[in-house]
N, C-alpha and C. Protein backbone atom coordinates (compact mmCIF):
# COMPACT_ATOMS: atom_id res chain seq x y z
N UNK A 1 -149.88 164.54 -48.60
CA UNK A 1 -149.22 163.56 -49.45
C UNK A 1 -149.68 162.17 -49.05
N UNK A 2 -149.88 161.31 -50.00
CA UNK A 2 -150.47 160.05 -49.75
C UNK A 2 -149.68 159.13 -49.26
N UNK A 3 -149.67 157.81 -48.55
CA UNK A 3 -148.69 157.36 -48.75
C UNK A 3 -148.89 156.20 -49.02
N UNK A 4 -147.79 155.28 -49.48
CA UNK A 4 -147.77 154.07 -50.45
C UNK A 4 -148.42 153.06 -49.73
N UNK A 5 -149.14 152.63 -49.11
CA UNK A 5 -150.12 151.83 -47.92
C UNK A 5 -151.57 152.86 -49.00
N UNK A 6 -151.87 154.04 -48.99
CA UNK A 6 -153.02 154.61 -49.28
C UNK A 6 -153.26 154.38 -50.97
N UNK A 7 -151.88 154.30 -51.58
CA UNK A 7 -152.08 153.99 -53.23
C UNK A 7 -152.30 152.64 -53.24
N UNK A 8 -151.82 152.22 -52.90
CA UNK A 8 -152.23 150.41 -53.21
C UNK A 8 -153.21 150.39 -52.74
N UNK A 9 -154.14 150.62 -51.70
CA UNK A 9 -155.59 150.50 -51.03
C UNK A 9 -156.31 151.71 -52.03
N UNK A 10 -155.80 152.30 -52.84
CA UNK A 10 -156.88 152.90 -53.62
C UNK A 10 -156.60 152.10 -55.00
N UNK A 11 -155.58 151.49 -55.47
CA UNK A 11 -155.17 150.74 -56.75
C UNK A 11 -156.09 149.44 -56.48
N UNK A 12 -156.12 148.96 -55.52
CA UNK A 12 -157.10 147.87 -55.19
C UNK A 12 -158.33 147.79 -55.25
N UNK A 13 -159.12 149.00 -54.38
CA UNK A 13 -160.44 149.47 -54.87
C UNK A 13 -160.52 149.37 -55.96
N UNK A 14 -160.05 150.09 -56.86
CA UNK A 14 -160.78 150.77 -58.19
C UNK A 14 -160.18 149.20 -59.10
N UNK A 15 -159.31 148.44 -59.24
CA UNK A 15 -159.31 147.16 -59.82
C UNK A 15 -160.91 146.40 -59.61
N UNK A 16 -161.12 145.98 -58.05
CA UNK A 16 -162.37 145.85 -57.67
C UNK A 16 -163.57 145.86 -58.18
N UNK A 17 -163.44 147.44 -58.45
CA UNK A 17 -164.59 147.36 -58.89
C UNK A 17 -164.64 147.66 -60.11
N UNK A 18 -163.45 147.78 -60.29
CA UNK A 18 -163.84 147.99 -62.03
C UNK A 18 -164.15 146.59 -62.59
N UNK A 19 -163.29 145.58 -61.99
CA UNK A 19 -163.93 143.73 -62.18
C UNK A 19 -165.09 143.33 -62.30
N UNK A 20 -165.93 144.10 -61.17
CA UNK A 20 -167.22 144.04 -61.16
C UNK A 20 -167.35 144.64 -62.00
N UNK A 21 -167.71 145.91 -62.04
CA UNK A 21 -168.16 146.48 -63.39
C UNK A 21 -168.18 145.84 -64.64
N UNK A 22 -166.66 144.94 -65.01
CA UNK A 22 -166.73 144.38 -66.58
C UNK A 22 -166.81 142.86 -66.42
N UNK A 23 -167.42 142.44 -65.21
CA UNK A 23 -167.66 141.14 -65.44
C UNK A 23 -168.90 140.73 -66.12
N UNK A 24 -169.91 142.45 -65.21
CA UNK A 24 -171.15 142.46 -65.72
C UNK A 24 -171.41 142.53 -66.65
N UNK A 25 -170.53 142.89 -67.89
CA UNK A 25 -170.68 143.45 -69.04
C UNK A 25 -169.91 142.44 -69.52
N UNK A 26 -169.31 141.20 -69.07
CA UNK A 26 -169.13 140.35 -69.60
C UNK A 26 -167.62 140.37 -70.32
N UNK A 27 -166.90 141.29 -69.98
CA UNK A 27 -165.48 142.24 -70.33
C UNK A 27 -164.05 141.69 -70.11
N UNK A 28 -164.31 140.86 -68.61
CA UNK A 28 -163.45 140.60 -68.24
C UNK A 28 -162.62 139.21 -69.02
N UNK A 29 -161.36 138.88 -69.27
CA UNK A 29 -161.16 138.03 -70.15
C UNK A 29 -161.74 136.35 -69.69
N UNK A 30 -161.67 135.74 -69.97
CA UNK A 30 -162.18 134.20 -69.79
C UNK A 30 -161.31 133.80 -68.78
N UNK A 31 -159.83 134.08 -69.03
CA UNK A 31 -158.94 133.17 -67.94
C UNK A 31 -159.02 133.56 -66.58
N UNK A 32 -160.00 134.95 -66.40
CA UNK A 32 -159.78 135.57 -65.30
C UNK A 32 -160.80 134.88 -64.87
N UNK A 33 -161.94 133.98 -65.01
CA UNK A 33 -162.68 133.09 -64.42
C UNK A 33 -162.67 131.35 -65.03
N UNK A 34 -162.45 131.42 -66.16
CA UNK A 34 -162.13 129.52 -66.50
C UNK A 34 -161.35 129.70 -68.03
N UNK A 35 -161.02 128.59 -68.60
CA UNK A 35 -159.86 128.91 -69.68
C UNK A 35 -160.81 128.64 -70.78
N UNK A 36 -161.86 128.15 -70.58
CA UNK A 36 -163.02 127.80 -71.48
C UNK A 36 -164.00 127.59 -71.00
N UNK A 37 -165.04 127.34 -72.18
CA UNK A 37 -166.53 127.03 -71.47
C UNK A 37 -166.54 125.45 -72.57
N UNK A 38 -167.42 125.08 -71.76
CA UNK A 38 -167.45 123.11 -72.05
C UNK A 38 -167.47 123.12 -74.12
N UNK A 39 -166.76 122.22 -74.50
CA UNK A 39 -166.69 121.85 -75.78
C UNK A 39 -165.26 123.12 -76.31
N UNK A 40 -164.66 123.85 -75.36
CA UNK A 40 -164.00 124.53 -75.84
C UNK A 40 -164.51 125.64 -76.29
N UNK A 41 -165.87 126.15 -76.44
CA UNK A 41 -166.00 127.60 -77.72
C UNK A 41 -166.31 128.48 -76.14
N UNK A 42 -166.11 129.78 -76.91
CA UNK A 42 -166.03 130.83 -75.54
C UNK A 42 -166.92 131.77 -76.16
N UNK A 43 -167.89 132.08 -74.97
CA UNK A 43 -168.90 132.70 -75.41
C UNK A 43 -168.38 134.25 -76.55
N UNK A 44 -169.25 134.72 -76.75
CA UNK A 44 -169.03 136.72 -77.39
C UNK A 44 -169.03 136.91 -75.96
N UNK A 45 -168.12 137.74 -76.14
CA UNK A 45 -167.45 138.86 -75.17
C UNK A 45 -166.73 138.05 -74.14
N UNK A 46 -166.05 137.26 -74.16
CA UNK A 46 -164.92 137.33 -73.65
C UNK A 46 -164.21 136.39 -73.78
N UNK A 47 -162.72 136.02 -73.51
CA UNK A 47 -161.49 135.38 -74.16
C UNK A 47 -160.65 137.25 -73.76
N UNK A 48 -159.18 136.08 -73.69
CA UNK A 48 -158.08 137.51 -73.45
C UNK A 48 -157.58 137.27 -74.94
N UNK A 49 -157.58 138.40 -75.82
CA UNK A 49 -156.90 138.66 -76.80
C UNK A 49 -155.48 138.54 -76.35
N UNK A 50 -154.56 137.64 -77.99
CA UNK A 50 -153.19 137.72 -77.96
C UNK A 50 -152.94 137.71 -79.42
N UNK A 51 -152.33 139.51 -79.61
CA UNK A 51 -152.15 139.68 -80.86
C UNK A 51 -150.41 138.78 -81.23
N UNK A 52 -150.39 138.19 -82.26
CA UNK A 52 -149.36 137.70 -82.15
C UNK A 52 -148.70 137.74 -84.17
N UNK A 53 -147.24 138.12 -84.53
CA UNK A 53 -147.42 137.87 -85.64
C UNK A 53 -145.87 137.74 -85.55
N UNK A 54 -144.99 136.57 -86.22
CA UNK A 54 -143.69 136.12 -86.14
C UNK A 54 -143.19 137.36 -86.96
N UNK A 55 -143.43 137.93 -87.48
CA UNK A 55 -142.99 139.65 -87.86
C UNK A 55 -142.05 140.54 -87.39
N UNK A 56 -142.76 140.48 -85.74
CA UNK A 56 -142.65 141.78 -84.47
C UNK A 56 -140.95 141.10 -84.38
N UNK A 57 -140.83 139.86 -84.14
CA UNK A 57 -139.28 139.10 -84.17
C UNK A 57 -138.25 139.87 -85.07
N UNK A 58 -138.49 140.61 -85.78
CA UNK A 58 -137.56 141.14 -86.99
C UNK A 58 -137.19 142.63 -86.52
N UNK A 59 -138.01 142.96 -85.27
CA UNK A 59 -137.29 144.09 -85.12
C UNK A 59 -136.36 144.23 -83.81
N UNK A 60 -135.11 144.42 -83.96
CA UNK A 60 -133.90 144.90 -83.18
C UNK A 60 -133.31 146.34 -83.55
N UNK A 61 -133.44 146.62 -81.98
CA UNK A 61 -132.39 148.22 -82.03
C UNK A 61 -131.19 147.56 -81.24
N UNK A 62 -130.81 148.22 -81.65
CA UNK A 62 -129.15 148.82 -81.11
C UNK A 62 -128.48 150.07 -81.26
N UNK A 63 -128.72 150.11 -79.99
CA UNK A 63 -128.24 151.71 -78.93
C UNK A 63 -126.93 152.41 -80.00
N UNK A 64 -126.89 153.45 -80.35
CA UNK A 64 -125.50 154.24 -80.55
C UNK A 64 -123.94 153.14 -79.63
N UNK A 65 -124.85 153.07 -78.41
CA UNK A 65 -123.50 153.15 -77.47
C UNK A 65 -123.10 151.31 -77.88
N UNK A 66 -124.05 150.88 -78.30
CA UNK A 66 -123.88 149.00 -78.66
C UNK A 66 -124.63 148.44 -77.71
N UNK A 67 -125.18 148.84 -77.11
CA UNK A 67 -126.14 148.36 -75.87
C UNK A 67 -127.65 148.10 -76.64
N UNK A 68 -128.22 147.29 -75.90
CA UNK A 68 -129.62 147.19 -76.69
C UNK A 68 -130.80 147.36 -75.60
N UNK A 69 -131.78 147.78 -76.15
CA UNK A 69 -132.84 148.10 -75.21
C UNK A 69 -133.90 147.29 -74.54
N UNK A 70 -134.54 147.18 -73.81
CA UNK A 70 -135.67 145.71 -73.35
C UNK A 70 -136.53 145.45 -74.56
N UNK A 71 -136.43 146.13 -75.44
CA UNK A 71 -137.64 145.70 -76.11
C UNK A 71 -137.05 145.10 -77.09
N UNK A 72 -136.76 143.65 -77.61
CA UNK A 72 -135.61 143.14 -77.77
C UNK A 72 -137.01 141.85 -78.54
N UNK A 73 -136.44 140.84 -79.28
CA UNK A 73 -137.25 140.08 -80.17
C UNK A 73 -136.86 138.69 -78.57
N UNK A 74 -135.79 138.83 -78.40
CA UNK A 74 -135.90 137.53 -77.17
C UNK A 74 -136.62 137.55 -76.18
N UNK A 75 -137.27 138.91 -75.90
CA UNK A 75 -138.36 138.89 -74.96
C UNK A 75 -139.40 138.62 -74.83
N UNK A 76 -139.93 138.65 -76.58
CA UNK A 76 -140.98 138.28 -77.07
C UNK A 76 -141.06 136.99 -77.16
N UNK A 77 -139.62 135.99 -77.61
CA UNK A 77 -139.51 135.04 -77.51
C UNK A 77 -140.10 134.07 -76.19
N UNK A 78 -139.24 134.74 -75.20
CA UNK A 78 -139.28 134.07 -73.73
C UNK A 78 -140.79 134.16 -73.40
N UNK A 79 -141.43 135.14 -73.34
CA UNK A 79 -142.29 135.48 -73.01
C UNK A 79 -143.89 134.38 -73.38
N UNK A 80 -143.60 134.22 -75.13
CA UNK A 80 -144.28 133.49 -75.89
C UNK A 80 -144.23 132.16 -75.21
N UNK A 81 -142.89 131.81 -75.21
CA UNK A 81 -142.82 130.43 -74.40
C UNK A 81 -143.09 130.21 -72.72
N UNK A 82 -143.01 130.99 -72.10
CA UNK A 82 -143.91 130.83 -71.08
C UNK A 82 -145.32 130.81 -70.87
N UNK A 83 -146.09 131.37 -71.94
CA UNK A 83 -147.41 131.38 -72.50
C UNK A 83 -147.61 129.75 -72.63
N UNK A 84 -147.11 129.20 -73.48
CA UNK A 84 -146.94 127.89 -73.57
C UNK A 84 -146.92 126.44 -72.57
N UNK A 85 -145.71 127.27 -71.98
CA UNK A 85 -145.18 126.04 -70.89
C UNK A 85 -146.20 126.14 -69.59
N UNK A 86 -147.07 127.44 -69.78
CA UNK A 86 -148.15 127.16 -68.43
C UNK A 86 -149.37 127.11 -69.48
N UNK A 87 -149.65 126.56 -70.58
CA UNK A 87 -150.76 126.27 -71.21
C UNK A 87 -152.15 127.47 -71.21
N UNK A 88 -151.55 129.00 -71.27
CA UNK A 88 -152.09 129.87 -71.30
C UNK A 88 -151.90 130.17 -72.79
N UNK A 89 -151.40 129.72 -73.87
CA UNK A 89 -152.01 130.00 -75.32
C UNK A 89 -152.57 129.48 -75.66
N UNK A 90 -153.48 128.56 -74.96
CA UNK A 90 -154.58 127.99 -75.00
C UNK A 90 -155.99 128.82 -74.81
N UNK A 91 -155.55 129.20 -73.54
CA UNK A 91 -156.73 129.94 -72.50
C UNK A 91 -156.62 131.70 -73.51
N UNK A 92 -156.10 131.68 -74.83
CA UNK A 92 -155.93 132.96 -75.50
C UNK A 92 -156.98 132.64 -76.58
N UNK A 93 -156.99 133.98 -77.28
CA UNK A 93 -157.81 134.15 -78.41
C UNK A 93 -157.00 134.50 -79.70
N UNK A 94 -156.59 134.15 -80.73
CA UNK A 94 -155.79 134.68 -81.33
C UNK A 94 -155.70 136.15 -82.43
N UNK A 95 -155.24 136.45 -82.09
CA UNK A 95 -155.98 137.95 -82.83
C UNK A 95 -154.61 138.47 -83.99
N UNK A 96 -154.75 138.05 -85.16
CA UNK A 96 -153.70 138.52 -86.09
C UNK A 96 -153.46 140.22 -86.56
N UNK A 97 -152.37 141.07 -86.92
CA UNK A 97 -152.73 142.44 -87.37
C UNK A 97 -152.96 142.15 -88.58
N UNK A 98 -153.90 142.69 -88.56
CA UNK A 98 -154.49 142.70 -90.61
C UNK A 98 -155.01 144.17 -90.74
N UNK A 99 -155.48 145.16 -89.60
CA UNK A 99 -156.16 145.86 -90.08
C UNK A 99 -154.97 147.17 -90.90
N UNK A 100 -155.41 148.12 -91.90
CA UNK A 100 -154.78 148.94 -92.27
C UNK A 100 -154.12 150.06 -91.64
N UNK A 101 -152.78 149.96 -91.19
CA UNK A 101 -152.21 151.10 -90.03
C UNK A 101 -152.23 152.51 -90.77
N UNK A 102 -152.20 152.23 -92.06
CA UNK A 102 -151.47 153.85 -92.46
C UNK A 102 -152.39 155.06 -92.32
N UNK A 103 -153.86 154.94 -92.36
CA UNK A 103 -154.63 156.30 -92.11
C UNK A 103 -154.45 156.45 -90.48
N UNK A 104 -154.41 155.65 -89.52
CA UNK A 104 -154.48 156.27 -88.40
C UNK A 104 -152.72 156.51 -87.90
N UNK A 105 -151.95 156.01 -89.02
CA UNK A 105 -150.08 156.43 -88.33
C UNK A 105 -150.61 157.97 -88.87
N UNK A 106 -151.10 157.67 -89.83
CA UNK A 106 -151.24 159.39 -90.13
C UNK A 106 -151.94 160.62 -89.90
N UNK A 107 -152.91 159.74 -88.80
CA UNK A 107 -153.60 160.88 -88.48
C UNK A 107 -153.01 161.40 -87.13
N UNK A 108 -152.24 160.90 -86.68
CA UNK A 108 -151.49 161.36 -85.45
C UNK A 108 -149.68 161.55 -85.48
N UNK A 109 -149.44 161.43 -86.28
CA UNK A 109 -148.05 161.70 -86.72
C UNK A 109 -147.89 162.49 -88.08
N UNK A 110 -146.81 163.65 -87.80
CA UNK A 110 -146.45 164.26 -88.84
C UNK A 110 -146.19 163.68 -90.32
N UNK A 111 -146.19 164.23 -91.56
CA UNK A 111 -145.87 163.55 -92.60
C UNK A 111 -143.93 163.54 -92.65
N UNK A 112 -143.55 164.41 -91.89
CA UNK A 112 -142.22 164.36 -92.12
C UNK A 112 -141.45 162.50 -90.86
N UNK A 113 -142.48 162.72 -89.81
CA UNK A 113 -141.93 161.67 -89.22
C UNK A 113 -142.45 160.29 -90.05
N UNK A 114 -143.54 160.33 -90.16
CA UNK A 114 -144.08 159.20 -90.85
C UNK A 114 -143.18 158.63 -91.85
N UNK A 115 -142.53 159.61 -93.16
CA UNK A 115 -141.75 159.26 -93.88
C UNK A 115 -140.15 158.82 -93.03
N UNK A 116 -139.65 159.64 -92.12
CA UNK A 116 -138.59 159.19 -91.86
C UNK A 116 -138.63 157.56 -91.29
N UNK A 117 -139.48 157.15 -90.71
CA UNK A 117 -139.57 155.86 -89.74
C UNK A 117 -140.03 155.03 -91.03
N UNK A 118 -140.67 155.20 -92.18
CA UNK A 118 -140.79 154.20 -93.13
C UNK A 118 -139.42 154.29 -93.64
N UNK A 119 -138.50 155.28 -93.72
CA UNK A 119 -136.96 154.78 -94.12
C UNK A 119 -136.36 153.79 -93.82
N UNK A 120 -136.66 153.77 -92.54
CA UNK A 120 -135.97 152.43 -91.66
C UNK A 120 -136.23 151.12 -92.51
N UNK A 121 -135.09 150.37 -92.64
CA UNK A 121 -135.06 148.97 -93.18
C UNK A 121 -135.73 148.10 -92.50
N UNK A 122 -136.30 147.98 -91.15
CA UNK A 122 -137.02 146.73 -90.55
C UNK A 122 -137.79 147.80 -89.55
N UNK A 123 -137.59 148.61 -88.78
CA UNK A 123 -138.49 149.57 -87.97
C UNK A 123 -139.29 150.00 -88.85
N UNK A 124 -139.57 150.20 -89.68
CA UNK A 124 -140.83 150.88 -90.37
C UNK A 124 -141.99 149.89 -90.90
N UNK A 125 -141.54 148.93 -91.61
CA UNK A 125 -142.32 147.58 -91.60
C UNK A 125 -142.83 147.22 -90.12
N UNK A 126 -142.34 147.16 -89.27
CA UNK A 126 -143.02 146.69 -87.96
C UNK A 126 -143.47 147.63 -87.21
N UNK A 127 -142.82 148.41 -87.12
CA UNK A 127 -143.71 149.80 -86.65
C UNK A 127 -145.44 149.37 -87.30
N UNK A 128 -145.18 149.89 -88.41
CA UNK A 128 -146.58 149.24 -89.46
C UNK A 128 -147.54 148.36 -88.37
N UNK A 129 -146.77 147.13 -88.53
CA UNK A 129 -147.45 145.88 -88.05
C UNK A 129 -148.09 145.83 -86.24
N UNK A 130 -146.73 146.94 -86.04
CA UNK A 130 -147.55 146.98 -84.29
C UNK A 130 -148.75 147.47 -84.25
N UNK A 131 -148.92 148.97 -85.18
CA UNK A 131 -149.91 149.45 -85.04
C UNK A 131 -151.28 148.33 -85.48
N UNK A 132 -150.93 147.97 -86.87
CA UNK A 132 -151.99 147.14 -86.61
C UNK A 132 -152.52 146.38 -85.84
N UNK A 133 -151.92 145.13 -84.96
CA UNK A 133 -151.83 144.76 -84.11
C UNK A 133 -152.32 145.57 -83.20
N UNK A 134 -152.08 146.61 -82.50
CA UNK A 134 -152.98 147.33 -81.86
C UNK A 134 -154.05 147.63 -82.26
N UNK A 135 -154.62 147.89 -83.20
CA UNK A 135 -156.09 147.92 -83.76
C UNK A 135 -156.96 146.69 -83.50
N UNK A 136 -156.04 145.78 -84.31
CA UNK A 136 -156.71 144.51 -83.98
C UNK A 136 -157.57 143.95 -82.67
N UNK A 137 -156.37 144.11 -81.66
CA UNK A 137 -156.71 144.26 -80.21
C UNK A 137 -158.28 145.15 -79.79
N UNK A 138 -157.68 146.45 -80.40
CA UNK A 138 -159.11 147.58 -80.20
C UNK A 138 -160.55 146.95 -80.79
N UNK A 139 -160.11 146.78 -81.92
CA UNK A 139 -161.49 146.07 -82.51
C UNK A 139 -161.93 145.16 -82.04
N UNK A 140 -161.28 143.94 -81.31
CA UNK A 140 -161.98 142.89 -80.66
C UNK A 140 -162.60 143.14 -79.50
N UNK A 141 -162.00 144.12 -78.94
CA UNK A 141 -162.26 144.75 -77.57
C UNK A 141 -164.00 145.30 -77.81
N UNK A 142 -163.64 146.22 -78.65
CA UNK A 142 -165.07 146.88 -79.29
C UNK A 142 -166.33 146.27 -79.91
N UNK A 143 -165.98 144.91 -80.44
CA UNK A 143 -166.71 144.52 -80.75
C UNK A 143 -167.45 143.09 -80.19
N UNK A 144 -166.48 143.01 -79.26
CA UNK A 144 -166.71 141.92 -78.12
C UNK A 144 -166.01 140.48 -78.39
């Protein structure tokens, strides 16, 4: 059995070098070495993507029991604004969801769930939008 001294000294390694690895390849985001390059433009391939769309704000659960869960629109809030107040939505790239979610919600989810979660009055619209948003992300990633 390993012990927690041996995971962090192997979580460390492999960060390491995986840094190396995608610095070479140019992978690693911009802020992880400067927030720009002179005149402001940042080369292809790299900038940290921040998918962002005042949308994701519209969705709230609330628990059966009245309790609500972390994943909450004020987190997104707070979160956004600390982005801000240390001048890291600057040092971002902005990446909107536009791409089309519904062939890939559907290629991995049933047609019976698919329909139930578009029932939802505000979870199904954003559901939608995350996924895109995650694409978005993928595609910039992929395409540098």
């Amino acid at each position: 059995m390993r012990t927690t001294s041996q995971f962090t000294t192997t979580r460390r390694r492999f960060v390491r070098e995986a840094a190396l690895g995608a610095a070479g390849l140019g992978l690693l985001p911009a802020a992880a070495w400067s927030c720009a390059s002179p005149g402001g433009a940042r080369p292809r391939g790299t900038g940290t993507g921040l998918v962002w769309d005042s949308r994701y704000l519209d969705h709230v659960l609330i628990r059966p029991d009245g309790g609500r869960p972390p994943e909450i629109p004020e987190r997104l809030v707070r979160i956004r604004e600390e982005l801000v107040a240390r001048g890291l939505d600057e040092a971002t790239v902005a990446l909107a969801p536009d791409a089309e979610p519904r062939p890939h919600i559907e290629a991995h989810h049933t047609p019976d769930h698919v329909a139930a979660i578009r029932e939802l009055d505000v979870t199904g619209p954003v559901a939608a939008l995350a996924v895109s948003g995650a694409l978005a992300g993928i595609d910039a990633v992929a395409t540098g």
